[in-house]
N, C-alpha and C. Protein backbone atom coordinates (compact mmCIF):
# COMPACT_ATOMS: atom_id res chain seq x y z
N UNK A 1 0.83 -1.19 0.00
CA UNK A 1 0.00 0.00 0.00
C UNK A 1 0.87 1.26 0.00
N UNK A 2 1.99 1.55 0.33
CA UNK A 2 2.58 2.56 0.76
C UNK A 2 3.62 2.91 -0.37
N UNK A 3 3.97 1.59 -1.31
CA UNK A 3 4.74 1.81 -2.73
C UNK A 3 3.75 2.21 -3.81
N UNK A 4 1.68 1.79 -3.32
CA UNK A 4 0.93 2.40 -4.27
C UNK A 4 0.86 4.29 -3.81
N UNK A 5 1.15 4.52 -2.33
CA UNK A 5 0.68 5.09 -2.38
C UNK A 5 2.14 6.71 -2.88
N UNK A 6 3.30 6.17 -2.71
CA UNK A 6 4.38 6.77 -3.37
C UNK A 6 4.48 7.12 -5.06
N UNK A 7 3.66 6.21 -5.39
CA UNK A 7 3.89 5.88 -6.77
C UNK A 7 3.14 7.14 -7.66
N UNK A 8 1.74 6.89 -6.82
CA UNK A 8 0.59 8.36 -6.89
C UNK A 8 0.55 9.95 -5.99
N UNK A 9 1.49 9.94 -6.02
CA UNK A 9 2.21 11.43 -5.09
C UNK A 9 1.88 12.50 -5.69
N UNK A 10 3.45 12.10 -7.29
CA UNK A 10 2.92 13.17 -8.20
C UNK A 10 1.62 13.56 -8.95
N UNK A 11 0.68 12.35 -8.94
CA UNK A 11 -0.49 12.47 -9.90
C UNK A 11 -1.61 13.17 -8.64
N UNK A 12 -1.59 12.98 -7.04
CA UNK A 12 -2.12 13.66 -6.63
C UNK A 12 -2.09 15.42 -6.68
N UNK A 13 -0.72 15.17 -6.61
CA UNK A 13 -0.22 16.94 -6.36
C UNK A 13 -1.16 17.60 -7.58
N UNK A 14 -0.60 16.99 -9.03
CA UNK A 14 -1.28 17.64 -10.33
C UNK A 14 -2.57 17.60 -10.05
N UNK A 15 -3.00 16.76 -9.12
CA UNK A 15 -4.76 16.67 -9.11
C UNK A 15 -5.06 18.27 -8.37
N UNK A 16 -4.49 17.81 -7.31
CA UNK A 16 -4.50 19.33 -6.25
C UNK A 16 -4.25 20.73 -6.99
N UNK A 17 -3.17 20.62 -7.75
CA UNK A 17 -3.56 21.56 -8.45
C UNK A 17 -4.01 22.18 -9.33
N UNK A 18 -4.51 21.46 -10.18
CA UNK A 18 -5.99 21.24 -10.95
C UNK A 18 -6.98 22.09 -10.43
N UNK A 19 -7.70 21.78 -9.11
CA UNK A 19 -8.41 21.82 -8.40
C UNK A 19 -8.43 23.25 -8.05
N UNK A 20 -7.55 23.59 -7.26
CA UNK A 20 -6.81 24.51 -6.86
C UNK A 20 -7.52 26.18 -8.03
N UNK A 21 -6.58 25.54 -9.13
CA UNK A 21 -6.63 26.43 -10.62
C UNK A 21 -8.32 26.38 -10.97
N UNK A 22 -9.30 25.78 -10.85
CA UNK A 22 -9.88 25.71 -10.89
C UNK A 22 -10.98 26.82 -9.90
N UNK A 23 -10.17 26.75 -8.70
CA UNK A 23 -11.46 27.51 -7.38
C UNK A 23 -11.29 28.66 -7.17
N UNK A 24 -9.71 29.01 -7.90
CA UNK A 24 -9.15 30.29 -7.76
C UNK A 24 -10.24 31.21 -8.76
N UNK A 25 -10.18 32.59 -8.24
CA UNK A 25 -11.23 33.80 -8.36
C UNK A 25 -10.41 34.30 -9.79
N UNK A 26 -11.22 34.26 -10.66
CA UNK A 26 -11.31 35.37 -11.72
C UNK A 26 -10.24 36.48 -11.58
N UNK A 27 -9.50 36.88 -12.31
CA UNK A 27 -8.58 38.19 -12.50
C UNK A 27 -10.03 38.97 -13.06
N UNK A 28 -10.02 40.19 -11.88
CA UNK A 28 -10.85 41.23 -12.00
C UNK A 28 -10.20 42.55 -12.83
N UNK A 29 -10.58 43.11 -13.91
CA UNK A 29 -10.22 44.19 -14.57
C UNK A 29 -10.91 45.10 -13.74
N UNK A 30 -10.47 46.17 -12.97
CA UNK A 30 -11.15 46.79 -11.73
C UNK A 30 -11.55 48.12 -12.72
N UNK A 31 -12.71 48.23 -12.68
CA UNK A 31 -13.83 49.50 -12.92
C UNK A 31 -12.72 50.52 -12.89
N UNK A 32 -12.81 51.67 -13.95
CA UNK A 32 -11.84 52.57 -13.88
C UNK A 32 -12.79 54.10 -13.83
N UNK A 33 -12.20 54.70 -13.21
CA UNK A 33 -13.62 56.55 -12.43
C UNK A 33 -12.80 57.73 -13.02
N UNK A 34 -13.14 58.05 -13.84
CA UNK A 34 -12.75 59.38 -13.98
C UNK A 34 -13.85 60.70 -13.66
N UNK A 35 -13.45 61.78 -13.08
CA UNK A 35 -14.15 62.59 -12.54
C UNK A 35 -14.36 62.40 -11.43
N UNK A 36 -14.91 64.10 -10.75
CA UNK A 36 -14.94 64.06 -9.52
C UNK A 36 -16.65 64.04 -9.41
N UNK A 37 -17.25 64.70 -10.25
CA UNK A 37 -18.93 64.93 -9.58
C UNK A 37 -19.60 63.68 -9.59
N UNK A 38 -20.27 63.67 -8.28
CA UNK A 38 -20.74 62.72 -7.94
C UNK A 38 -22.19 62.53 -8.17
N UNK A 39 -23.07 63.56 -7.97
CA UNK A 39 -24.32 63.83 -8.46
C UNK A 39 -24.53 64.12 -9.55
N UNK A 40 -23.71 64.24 -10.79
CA UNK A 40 -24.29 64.91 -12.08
C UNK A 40 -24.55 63.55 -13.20
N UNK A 41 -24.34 64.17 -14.27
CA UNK A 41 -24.63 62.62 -14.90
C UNK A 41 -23.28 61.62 -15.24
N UNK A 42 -23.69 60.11 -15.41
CA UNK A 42 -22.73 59.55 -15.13
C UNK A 42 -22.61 58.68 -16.78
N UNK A 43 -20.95 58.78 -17.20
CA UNK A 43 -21.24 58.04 -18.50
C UNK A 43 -20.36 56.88 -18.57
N UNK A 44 -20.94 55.67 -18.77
CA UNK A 44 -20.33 53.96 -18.54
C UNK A 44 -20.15 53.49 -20.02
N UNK A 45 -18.22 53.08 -20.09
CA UNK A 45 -18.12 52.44 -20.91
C UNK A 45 -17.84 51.08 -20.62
N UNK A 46 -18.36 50.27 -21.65
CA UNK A 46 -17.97 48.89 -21.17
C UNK A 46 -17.35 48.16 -22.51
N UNK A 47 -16.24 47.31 -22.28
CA UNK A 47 -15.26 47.56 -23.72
C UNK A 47 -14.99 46.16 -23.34
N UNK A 48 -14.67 45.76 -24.50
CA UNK A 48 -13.51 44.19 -24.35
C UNK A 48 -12.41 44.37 -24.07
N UNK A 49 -11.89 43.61 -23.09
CA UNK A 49 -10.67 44.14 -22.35
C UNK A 49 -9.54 43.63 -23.38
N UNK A 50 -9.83 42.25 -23.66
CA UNK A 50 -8.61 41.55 -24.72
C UNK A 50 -8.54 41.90 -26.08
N UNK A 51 -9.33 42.68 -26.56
CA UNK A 51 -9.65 43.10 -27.95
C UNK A 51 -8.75 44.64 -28.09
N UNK A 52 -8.35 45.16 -26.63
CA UNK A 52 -7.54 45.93 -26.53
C UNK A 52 -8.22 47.17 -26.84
N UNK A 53 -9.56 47.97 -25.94
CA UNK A 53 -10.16 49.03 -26.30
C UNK A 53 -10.13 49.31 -25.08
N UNK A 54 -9.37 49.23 -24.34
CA UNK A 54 -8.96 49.89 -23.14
C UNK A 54 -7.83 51.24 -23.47
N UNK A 55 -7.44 51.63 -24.57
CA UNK A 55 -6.76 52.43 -24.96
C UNK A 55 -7.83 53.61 -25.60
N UNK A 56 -8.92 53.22 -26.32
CA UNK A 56 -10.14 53.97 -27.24
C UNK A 56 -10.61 54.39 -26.00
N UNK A 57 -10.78 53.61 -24.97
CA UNK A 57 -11.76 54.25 -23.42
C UNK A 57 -10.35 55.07 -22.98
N UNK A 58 -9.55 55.52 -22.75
CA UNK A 58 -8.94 56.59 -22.22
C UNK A 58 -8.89 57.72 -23.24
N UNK A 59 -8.65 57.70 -24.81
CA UNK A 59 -8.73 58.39 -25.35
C UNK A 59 -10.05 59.23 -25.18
N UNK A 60 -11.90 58.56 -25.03
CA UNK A 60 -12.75 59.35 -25.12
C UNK A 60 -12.73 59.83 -23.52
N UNK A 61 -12.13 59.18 -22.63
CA UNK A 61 -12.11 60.10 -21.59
C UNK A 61 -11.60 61.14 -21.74
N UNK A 62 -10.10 61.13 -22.07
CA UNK A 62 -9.68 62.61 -22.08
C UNK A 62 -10.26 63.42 -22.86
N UNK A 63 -11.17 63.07 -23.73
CA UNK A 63 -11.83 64.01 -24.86
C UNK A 63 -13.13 64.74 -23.82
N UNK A 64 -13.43 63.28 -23.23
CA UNK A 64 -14.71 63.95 -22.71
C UNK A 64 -14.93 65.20 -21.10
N UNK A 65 -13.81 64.76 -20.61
CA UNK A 65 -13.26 65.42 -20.08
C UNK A 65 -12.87 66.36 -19.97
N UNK A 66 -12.38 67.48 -21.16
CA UNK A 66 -12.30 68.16 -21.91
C UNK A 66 -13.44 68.85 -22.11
N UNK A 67 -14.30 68.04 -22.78
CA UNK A 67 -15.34 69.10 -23.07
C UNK A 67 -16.37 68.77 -22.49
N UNK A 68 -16.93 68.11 -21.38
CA UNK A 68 -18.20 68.27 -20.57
C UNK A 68 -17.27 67.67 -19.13
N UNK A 69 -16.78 68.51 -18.00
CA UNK A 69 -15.85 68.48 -17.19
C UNK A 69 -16.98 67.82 -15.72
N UNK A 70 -18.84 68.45 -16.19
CA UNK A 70 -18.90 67.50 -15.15
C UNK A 70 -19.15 66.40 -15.39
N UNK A 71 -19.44 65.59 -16.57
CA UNK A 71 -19.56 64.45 -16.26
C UNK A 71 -18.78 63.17 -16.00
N UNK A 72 -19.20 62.39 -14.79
CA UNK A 72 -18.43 61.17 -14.28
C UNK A 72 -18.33 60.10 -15.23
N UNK A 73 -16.86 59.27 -15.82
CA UNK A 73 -17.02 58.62 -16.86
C UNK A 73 -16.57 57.35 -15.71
N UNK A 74 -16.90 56.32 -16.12
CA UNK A 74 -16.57 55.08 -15.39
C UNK A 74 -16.42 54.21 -16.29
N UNK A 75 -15.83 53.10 -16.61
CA UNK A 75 -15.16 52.10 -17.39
C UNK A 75 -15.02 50.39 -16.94
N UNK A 76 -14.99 49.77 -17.86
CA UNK A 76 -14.77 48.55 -17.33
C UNK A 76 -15.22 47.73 -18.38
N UNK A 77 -14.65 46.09 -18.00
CA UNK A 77 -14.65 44.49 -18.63
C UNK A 77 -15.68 44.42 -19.20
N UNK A 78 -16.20 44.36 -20.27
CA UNK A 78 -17.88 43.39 -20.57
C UNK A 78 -17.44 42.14 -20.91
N UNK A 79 -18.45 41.72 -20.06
CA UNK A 79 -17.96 40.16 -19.36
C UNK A 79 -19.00 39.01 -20.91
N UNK A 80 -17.94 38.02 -21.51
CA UNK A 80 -18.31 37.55 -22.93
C UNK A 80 -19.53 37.09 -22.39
N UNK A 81 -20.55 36.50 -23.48
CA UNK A 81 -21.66 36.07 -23.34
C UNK A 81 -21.69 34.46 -22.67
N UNK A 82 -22.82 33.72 -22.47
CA UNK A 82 -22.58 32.19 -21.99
C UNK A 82 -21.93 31.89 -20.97
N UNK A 83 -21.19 30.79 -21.85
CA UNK A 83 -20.75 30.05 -20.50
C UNK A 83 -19.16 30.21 -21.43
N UNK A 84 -18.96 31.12 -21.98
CA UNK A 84 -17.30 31.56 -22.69
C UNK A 84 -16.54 31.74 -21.09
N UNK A 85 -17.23 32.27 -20.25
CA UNK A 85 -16.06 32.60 -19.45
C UNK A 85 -15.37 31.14 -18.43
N UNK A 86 -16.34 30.25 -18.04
CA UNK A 86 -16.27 29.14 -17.99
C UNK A 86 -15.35 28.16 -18.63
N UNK A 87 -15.84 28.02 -19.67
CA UNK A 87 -14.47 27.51 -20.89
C UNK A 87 -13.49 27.77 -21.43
N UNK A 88 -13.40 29.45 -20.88
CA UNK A 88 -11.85 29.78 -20.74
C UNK A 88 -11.08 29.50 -19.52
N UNK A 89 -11.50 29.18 -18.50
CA UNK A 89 -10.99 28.90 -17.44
C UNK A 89 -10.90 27.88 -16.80
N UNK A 90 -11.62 26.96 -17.98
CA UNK A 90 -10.98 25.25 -18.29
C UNK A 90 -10.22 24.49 -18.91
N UNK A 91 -10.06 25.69 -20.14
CA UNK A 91 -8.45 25.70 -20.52
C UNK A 91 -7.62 25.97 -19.49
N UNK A 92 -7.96 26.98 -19.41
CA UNK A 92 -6.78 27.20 -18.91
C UNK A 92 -6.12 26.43 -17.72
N UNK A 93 -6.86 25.67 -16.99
CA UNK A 93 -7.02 25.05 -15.85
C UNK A 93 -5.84 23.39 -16.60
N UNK A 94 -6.62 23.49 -17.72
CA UNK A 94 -6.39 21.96 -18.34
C UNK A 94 -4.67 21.95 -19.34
N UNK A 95 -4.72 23.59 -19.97
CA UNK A 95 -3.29 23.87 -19.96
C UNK A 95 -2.28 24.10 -19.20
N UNK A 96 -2.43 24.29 -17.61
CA UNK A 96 -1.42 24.11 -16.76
C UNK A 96 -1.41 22.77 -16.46
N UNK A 97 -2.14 22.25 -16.56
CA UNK A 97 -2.26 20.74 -15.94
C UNK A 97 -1.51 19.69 -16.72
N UNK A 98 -1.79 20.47 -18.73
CA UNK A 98 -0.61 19.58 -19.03
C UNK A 98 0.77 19.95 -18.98
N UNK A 99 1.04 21.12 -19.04
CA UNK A 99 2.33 21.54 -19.05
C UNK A 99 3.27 20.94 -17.47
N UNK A 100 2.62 20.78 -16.50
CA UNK A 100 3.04 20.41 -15.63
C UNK A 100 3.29 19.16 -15.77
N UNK A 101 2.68 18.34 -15.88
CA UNK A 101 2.43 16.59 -15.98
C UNK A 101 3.57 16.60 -17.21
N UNK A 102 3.57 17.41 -18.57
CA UNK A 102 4.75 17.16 -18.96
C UNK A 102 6.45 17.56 -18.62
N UNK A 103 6.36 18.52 -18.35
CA UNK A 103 8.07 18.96 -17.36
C UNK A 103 7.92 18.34 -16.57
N UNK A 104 6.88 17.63 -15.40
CA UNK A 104 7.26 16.32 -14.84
C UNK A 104 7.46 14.75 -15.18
N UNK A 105 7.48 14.68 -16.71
CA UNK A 105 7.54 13.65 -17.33
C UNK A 105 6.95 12.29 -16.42
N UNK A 106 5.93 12.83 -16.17
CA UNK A 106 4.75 11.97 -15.49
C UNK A 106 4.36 11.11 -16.15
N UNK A 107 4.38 9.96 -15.95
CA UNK A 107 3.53 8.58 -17.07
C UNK A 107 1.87 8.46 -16.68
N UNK A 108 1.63 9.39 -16.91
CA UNK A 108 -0.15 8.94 -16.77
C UNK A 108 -0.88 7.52 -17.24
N UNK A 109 -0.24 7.46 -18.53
CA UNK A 109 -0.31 6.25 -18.97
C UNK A 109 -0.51 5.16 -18.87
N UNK A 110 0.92 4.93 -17.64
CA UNK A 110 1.57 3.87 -16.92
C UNK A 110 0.80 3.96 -15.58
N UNK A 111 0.56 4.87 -15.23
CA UNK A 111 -0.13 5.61 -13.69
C UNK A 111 -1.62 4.36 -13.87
N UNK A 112 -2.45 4.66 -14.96
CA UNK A 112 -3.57 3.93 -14.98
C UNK A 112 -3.31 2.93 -15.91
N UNK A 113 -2.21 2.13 -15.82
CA UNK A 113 -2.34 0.65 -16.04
C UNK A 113 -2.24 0.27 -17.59
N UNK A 114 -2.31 1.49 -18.47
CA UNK A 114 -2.32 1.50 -20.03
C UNK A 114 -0.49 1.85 -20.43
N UNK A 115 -0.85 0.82 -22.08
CA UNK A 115 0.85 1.59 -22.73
C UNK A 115 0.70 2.70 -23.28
N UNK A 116 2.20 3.63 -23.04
CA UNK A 116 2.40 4.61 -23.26
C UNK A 116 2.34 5.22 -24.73
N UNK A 117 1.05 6.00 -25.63
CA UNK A 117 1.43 5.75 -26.83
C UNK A 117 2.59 6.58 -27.44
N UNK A 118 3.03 6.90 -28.31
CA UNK A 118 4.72 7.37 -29.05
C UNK A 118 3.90 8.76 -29.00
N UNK A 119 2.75 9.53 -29.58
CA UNK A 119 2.55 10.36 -29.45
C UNK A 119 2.69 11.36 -28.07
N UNK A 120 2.68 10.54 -27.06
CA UNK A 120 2.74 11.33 -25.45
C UNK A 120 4.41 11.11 -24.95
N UNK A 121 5.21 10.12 -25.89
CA UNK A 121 6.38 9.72 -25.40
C UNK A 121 7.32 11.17 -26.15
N UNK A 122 7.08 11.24 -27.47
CA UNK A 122 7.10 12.44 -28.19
C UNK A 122 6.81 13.80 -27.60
N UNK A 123 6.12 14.08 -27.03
CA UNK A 123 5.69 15.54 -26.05
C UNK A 123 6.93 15.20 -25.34
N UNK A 124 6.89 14.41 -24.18
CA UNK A 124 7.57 14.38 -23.05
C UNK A 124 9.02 14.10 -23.48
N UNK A 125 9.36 14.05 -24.20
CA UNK A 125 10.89 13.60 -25.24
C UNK A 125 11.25 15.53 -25.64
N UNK A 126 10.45 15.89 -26.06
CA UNK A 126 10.42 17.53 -26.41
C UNK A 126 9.69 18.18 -25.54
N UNK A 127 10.12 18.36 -24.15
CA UNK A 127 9.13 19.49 -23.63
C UNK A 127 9.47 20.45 -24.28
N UNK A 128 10.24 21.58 -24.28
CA UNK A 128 10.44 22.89 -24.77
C UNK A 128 8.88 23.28 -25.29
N UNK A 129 9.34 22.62 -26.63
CA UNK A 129 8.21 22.10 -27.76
C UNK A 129 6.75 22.09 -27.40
N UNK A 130 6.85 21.09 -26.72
CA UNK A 130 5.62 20.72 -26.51
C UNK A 130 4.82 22.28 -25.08
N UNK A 131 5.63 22.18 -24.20
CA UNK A 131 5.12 23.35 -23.28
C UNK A 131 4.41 24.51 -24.01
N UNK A 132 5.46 24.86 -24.94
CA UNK A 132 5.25 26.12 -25.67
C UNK A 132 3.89 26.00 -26.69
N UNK A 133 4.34 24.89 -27.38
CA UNK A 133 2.40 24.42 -28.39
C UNK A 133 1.63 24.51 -27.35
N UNK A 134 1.05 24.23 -26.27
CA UNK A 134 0.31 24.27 -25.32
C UNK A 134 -0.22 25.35 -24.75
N UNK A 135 0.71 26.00 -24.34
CA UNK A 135 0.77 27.38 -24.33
C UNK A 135 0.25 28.28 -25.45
N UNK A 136 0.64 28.55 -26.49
CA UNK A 136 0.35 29.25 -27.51
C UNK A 136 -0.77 29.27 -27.60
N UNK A 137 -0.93 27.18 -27.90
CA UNK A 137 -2.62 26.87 -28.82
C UNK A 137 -3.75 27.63 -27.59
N UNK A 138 -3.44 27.24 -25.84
CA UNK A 138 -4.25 27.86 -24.86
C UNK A 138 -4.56 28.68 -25.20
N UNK A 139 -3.48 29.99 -25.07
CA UNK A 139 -3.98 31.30 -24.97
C UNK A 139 -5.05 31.69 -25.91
N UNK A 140 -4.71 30.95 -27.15
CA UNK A 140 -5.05 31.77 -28.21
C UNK A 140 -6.90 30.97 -27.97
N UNK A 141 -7.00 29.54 -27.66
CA UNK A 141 -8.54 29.35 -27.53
C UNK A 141 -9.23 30.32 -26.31
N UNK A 142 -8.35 30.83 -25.49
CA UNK A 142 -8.99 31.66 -23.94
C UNK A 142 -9.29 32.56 -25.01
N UNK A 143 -8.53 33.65 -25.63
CA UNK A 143 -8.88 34.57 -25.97
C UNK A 143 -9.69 34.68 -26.85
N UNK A 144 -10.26 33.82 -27.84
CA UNK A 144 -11.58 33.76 -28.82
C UNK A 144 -12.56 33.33 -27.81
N UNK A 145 -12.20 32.78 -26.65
CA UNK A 145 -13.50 32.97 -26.07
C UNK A 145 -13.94 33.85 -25.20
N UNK A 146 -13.19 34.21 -24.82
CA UNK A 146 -13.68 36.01 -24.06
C UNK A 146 -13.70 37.19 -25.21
N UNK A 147 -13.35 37.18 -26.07
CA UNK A 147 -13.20 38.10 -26.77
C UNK A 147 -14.60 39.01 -27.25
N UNK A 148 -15.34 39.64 -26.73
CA UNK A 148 -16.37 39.76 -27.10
C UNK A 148 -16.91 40.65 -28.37
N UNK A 149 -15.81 42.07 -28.08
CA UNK A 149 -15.56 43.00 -29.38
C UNK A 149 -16.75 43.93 -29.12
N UNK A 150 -16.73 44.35 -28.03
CA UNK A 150 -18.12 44.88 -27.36
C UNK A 150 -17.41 46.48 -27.13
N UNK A 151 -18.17 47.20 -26.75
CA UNK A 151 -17.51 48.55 -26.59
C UNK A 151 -19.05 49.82 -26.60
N UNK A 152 -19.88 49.05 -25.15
CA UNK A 152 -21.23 49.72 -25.04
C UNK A 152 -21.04 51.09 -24.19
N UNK A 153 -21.93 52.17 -24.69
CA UNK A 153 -21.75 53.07 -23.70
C UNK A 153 -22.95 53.56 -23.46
N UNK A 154 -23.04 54.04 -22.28
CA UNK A 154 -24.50 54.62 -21.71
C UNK A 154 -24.68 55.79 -20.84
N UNK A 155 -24.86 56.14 -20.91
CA UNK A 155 -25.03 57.84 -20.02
C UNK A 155 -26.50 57.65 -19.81
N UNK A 156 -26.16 58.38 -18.21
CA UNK A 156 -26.84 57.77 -16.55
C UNK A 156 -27.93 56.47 -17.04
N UNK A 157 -27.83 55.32 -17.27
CA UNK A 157 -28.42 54.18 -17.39
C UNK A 157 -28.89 53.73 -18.40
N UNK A 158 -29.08 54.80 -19.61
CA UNK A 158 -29.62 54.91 -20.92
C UNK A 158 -28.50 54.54 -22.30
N UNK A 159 -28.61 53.20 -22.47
CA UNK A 159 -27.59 53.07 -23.30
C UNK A 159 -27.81 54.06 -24.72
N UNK A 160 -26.84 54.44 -25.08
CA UNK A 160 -26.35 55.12 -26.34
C UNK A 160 -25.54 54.95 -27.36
N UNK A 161 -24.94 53.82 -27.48
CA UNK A 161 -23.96 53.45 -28.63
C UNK A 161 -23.72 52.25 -28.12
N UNK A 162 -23.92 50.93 -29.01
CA UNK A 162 -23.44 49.70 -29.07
C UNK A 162 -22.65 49.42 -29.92
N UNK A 163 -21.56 48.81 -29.62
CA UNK A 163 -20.27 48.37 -30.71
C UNK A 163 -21.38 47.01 -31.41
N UNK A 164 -21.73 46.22 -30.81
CA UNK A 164 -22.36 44.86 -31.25
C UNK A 164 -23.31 44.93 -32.07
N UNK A 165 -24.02 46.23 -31.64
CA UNK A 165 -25.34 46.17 -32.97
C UNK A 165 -24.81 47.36 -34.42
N UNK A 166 -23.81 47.92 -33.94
CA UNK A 166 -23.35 49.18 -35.29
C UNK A 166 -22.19 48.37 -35.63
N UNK A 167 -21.19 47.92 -35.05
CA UNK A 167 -20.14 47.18 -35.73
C UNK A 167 -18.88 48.12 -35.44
N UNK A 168 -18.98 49.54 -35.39
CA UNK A 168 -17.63 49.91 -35.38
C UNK A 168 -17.83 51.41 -33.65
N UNK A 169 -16.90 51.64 -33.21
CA UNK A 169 -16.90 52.69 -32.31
C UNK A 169 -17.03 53.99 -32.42
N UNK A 170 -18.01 54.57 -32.04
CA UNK A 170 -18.33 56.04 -32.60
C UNK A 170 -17.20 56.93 -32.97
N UNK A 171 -17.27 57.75 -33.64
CA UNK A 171 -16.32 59.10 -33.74
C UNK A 171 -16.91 59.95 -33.03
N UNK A 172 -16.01 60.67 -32.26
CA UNK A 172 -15.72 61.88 -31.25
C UNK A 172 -17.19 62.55 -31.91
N UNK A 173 -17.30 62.99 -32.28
CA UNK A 173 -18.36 64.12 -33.27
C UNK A 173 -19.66 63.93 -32.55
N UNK A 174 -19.61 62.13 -33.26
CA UNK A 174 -21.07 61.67 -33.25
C UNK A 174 -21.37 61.28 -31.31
N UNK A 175 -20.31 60.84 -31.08
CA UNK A 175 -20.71 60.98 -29.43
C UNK A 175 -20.96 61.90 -28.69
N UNK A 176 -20.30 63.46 -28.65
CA UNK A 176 -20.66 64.52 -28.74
C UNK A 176 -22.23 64.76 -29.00
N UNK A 177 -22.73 64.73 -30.44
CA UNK A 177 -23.96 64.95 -30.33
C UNK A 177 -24.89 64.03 -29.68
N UNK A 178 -24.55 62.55 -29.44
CA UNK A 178 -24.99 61.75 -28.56
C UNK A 178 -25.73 62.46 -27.57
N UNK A 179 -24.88 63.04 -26.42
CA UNK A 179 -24.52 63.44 -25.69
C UNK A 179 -25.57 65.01 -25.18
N UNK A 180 -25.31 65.52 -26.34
CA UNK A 180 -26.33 66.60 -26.49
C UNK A 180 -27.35 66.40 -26.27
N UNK A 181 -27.41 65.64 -27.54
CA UNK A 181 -29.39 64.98 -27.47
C UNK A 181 -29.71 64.48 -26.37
N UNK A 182 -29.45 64.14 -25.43
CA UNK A 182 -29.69 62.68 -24.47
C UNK A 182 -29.65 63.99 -23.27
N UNK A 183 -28.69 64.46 -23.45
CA UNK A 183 -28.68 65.91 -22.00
C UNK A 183 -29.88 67.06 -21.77
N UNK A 184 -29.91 67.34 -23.35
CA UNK A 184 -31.17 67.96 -23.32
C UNK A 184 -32.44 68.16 -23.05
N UNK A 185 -32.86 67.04 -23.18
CA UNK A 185 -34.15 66.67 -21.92
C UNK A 185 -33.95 66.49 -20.38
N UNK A 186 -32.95 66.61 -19.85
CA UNK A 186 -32.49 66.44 -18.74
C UNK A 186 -31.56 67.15 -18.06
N UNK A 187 -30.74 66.96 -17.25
CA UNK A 187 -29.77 68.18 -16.52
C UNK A 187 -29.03 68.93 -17.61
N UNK A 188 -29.21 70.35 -17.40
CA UNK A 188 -28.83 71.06 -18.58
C UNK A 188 -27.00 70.99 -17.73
N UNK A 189 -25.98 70.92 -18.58
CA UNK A 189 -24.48 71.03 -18.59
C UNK A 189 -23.62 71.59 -20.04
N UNK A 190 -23.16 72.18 -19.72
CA UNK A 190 -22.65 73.72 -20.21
C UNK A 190 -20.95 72.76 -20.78
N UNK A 191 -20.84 72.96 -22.05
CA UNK A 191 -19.66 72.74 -22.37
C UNK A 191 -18.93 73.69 -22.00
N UNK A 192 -17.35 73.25 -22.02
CA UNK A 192 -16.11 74.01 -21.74
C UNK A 192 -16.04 74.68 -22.90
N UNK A 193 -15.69 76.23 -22.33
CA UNK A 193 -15.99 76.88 -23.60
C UNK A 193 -14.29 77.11 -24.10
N UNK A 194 -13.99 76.76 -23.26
CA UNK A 194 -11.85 76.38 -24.17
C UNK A 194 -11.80 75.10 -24.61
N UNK A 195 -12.94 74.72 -25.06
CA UNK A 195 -12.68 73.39 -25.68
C UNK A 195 -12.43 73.74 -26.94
N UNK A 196 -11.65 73.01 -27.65
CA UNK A 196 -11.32 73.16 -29.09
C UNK A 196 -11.92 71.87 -30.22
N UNK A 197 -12.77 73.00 -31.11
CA UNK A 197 -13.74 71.91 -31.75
C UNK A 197 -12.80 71.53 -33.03
């Protein structure tokens, strides 16, 4: 019992940490606040973080900022649709799990009683290789599945521009008049008049 139970050490540990990778909490992209007024109106972008429009959301901040100084802009993740976020984090769970089991040239194989086929003897013969395909092929399935390509914005609760239903991200101009229109029935706010049109 004690040579079975030596034998299954390493295949526990990988289990444990499996498990582990598994229970661990989400990397939070933390909500980003620009502005100070707290009562006036408030305008929410919500962008794909991996699609890399976390750069387009600072640009219309500083624009907007600029030219309507009270309003509060707030930012953040739109979280993919389904169960994408799920199945990225079963890769990913399942790509550490092999990369480990292979730099430990672990016989799983042999572990449950089966022969080793040339294809798994091959990985573990080339880790470098093999770590790195693993790696790569991961990332790249995590990121088609979060990837949402989203980039919604809404001023005080009233959405106003969807990336998903127009296809591309407003120009400065057209958000601007957005902005107008949508204010105008409501708290009147006074552009900066050193704004440069």
């Amino acid at each position: 019992m004690d040579a079975i139970s030596r034998k299954h050490v390493p295949l526990i540990c990988i289990l444990l940490f499996f498990g582990f990778s598994l229970l661990t909490a989400e990397k939070e992209i933390p909500v980003t606040k620009f502005g100070q007024n707290v009562g006036g109106p408030t305008m929410t972008f919500l962008y794909c973080y991996s699609c890399g429009y976390r750069k387009a959301f600072e640009d219309y901040v500083n624009i907007l900022s600029e030219k309507y100084p009270q309003i509060k802009v707030t930012g953040g993740n739109y979280n993919p649709p389904g169960m994408n976020m799920y199945f990225s984090k079963m890769i990913f769970a399942i790509k550490i799990l092999l990369i480990v089991v292979i730099v430990s040239s672990y016989d799983i194989f042999g572990a449950l009683g089966q022969q080793t086929p040339s294809w798994w003897r091959h990985l573990v013969d080339n880790k470098l290789y093999a770590c790195m395909m693993i790696f790569f092929v991961g990332n790249m399935l995590e990121g088609q599945l979060v990837s949402s390509g989203a980039f919604e914005i809404t001023l005080n609760d009233v959405p106003v521009w969807s990336k998903l239903q127009t296809g591309r991200i407003p120009a400065p101009q057209e958000l601007f008049q957005i902005i107008d229109n949508q204010l105008q029935f409501g708290d009147k706010i006074q552009e900066n008049p050193d704004f440069v049109k």
